[in-house]
PDB file of N, CA and C in Angstrom:
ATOM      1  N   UNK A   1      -7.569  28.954  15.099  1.00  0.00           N
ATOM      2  CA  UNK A   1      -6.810  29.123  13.886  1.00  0.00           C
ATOM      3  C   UNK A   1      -7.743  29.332  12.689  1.00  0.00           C
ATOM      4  N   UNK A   2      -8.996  28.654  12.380  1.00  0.00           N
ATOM      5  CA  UNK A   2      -9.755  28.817  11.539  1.00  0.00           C
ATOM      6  C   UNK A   2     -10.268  30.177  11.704  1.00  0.00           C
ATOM      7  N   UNK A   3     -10.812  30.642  12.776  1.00  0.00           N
ATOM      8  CA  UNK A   3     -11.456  32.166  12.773  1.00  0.00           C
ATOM      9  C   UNK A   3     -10.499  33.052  12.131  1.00  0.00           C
ATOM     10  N   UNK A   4      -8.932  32.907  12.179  1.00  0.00           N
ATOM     11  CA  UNK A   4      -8.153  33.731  11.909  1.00  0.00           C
ATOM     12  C   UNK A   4      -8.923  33.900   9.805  1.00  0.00           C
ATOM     13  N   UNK A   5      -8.556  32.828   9.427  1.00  0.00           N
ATOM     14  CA  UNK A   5      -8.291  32.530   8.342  1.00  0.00           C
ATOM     15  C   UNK A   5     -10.303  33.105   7.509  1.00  0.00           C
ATOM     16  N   UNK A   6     -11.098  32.883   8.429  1.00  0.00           N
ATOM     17  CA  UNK A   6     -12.143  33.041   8.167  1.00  0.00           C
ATOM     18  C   UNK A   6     -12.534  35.044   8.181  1.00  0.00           C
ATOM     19  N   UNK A   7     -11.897  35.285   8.969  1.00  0.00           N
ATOM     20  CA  UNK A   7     -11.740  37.135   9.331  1.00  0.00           C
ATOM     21  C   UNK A   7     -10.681  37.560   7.943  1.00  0.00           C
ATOM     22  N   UNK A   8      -9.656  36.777   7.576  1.00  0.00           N
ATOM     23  CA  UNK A   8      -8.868  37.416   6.240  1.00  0.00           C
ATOM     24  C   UNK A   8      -9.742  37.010   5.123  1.00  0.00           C
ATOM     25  N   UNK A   9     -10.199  36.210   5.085  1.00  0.00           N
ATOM     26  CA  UNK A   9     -11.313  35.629   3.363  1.00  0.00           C
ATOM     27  C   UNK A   9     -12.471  36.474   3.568  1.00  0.00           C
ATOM     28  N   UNK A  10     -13.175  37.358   5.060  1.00  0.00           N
ATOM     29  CA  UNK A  10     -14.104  38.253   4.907  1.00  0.00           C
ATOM     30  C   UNK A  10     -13.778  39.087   3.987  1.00  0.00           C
ATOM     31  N   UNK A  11     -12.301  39.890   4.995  1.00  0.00           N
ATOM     32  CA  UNK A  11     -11.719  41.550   4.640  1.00  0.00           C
ATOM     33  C   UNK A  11     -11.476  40.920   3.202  1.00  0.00           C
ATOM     34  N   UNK A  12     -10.836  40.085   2.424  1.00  0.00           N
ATOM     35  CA  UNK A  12     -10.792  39.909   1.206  1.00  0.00           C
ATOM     36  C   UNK A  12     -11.857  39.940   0.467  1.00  0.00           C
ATOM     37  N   UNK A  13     -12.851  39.413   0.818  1.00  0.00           N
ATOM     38  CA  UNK A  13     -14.285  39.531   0.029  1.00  0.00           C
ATOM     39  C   UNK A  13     -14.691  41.018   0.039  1.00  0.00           C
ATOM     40  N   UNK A  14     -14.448  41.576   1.012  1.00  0.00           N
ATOM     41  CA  UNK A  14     -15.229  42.941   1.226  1.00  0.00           C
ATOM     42  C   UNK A  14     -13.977  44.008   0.384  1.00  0.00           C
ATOM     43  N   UNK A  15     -12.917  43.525   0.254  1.00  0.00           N
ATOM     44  CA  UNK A  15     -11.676  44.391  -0.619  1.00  0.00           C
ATOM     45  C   UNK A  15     -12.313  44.474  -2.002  1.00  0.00           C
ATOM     46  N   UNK A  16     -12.542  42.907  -2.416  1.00  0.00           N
ATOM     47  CA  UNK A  16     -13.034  42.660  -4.122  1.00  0.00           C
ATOM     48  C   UNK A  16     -13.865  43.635  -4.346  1.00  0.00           C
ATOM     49  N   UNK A  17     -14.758  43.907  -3.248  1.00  0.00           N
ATOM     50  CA  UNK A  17     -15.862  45.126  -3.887  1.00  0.00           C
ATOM     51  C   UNK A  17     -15.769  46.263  -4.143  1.00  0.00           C
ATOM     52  N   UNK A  18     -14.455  46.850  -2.984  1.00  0.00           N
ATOM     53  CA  UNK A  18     -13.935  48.160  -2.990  1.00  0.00           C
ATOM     54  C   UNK A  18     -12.503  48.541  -3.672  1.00  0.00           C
ATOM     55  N   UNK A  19     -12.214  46.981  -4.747  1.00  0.00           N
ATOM     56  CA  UNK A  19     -10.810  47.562  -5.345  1.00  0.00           C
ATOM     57  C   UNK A  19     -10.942  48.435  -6.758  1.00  0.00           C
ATOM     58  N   UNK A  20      -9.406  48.451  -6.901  1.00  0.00           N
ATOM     59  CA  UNK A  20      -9.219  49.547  -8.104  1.00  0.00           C
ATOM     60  C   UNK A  20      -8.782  48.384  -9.348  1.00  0.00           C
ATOM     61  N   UNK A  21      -8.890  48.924 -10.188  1.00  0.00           N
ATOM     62  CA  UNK A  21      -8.149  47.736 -11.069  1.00  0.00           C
ATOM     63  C   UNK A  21      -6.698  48.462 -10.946  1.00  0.00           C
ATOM     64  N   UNK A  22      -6.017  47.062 -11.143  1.00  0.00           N
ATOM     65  CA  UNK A  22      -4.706  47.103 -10.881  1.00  0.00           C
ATOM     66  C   UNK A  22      -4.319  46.871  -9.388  1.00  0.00           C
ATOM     67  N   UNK A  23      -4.955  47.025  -8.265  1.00  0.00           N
ATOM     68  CA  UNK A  23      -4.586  46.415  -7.369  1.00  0.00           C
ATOM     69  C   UNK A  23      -3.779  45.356  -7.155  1.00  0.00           C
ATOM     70  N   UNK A  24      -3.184  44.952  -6.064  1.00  0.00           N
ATOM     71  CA  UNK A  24      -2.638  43.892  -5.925  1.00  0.00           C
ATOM     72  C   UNK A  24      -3.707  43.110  -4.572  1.00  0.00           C
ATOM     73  N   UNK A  25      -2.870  42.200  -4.441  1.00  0.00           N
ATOM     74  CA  UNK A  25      -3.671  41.317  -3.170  1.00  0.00           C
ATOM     75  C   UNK A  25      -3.624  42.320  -2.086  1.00  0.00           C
ATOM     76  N   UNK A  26      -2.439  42.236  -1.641  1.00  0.00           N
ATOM     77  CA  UNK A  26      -2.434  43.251  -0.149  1.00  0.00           C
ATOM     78  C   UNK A  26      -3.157  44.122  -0.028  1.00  0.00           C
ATOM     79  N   UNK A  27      -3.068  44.937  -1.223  1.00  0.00           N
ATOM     80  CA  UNK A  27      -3.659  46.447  -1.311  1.00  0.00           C
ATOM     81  C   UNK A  27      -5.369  46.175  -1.333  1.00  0.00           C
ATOM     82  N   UNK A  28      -5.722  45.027  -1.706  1.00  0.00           N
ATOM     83  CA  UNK A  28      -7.559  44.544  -1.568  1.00  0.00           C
ATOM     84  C   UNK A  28      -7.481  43.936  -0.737  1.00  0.00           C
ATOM     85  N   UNK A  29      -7.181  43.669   0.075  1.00  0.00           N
ATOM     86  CA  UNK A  29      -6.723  42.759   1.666  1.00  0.00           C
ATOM     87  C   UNK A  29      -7.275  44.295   2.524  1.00  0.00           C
ATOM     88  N   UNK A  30      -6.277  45.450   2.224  1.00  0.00           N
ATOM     89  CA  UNK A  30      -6.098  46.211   3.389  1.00  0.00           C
ATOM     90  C   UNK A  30      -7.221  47.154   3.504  1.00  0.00           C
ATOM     91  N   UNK A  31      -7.906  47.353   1.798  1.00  0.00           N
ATOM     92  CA  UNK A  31      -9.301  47.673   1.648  1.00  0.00           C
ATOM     93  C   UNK A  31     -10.254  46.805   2.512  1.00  0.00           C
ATOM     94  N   UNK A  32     -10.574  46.288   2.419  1.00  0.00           N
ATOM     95  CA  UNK A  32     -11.494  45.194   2.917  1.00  0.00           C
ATOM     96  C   UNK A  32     -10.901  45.428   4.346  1.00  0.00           C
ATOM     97  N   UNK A  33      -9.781  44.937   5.224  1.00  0.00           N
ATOM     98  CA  UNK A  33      -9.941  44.753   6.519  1.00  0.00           C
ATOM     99  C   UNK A  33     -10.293  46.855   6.877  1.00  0.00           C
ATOM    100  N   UNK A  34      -9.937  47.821   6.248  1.00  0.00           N
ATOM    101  CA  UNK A  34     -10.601  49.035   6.544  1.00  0.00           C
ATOM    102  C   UNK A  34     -11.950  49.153   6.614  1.00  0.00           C
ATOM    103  N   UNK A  35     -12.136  48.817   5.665  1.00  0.00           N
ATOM    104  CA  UNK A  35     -13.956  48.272   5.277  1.00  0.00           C
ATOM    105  C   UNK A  35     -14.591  47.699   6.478  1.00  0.00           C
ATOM    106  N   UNK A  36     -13.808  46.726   6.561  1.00  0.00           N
ATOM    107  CA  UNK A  36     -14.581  45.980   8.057  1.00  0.00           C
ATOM    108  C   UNK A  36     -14.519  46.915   9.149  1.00  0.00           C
ATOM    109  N   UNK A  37     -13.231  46.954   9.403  1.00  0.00           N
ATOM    110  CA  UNK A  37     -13.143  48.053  10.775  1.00  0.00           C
ATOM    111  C   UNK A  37     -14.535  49.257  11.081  1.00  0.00           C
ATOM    112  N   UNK A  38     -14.498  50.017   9.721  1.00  0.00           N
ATOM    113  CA  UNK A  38     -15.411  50.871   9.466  1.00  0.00           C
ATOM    114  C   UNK A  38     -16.962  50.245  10.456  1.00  0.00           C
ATOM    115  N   UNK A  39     -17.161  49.338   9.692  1.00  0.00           N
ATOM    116  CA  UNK A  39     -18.361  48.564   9.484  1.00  0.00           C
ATOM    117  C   UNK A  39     -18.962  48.385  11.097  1.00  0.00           C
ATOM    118  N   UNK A  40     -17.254  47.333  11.752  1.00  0.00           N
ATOM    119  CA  UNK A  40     -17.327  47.414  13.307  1.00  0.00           C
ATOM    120  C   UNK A  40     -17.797  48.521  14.409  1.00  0.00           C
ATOM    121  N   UNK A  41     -16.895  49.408  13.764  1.00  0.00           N
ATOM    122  CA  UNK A  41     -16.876  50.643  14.479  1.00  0.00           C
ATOM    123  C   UNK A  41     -18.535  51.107  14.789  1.00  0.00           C
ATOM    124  N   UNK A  42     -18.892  51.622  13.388  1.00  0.00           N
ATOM    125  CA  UNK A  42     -20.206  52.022  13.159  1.00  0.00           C
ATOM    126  C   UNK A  42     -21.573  51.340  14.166  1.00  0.00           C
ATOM    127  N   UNK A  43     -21.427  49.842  14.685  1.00  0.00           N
ATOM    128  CA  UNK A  43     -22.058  49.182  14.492  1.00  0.00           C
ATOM    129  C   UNK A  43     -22.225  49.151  15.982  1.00  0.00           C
ATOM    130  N   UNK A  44     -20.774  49.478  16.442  1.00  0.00           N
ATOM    131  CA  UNK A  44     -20.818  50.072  18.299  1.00  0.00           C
ATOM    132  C   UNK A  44     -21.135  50.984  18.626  1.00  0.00           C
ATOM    133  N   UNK A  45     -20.681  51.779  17.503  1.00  0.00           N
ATOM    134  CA  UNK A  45     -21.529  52.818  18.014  1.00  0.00           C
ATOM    135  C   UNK A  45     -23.136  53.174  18.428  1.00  0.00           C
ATOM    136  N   UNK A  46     -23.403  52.228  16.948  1.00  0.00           N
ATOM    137  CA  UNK A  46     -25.595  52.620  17.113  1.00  0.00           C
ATOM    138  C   UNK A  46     -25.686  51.575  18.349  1.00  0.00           C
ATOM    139  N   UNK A  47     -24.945  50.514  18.366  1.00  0.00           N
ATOM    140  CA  UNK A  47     -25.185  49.750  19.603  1.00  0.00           C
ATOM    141  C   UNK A  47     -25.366  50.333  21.172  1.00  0.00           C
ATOM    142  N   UNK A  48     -23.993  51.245  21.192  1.00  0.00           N
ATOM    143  CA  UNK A  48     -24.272  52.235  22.161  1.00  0.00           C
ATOM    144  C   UNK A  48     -25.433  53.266  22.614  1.00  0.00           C
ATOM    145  N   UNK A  49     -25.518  53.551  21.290  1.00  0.00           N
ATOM    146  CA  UNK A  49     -26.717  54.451  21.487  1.00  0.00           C
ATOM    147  C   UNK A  49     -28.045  54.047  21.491  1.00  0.00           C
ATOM    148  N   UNK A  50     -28.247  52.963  21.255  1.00  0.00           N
ATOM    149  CA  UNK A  50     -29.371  51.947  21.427  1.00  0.00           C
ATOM    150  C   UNK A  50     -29.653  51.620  22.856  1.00  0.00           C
ATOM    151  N   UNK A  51     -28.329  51.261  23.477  1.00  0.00           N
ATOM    152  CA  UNK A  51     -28.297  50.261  25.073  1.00  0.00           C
ATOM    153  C   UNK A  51     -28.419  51.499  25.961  1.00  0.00           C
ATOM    154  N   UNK A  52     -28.772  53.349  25.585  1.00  0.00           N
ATOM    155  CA  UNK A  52     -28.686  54.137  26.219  1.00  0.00           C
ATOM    156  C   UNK A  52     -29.777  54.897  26.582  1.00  0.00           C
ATOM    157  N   UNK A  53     -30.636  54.137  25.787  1.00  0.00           N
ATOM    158  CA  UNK A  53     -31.694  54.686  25.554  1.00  0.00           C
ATOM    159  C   UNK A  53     -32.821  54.341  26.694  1.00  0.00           C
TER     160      UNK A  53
END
């Protein structure tokens, strides 16, 4: 239950950096968990291409 809560206060931290003013919560929530995804994604990938080598 804590990891849950610890993965939404990331994507929220990582929203604050990428919002607009005027945002609302959700809308810097959904920044941030994109942000992350991104981040994930990216991160399997060089991983992949690392473990292929």
């Amino acid at each position: 239950m804590q990891f849950i809560f610890v993965i939404i206060l990331i994507a929220f931290l990582i929203g604050l950096l990428s919002r607009n003013k005027g945002d609302g919560f959700l809308d810097t929530l959904s920044s941030g968990c994109g942000t992350l995804i991104t981040i994930i994604v990216i991160l399997v990938i060089i991983f992949i291409y690392l473990a292929s080598k």
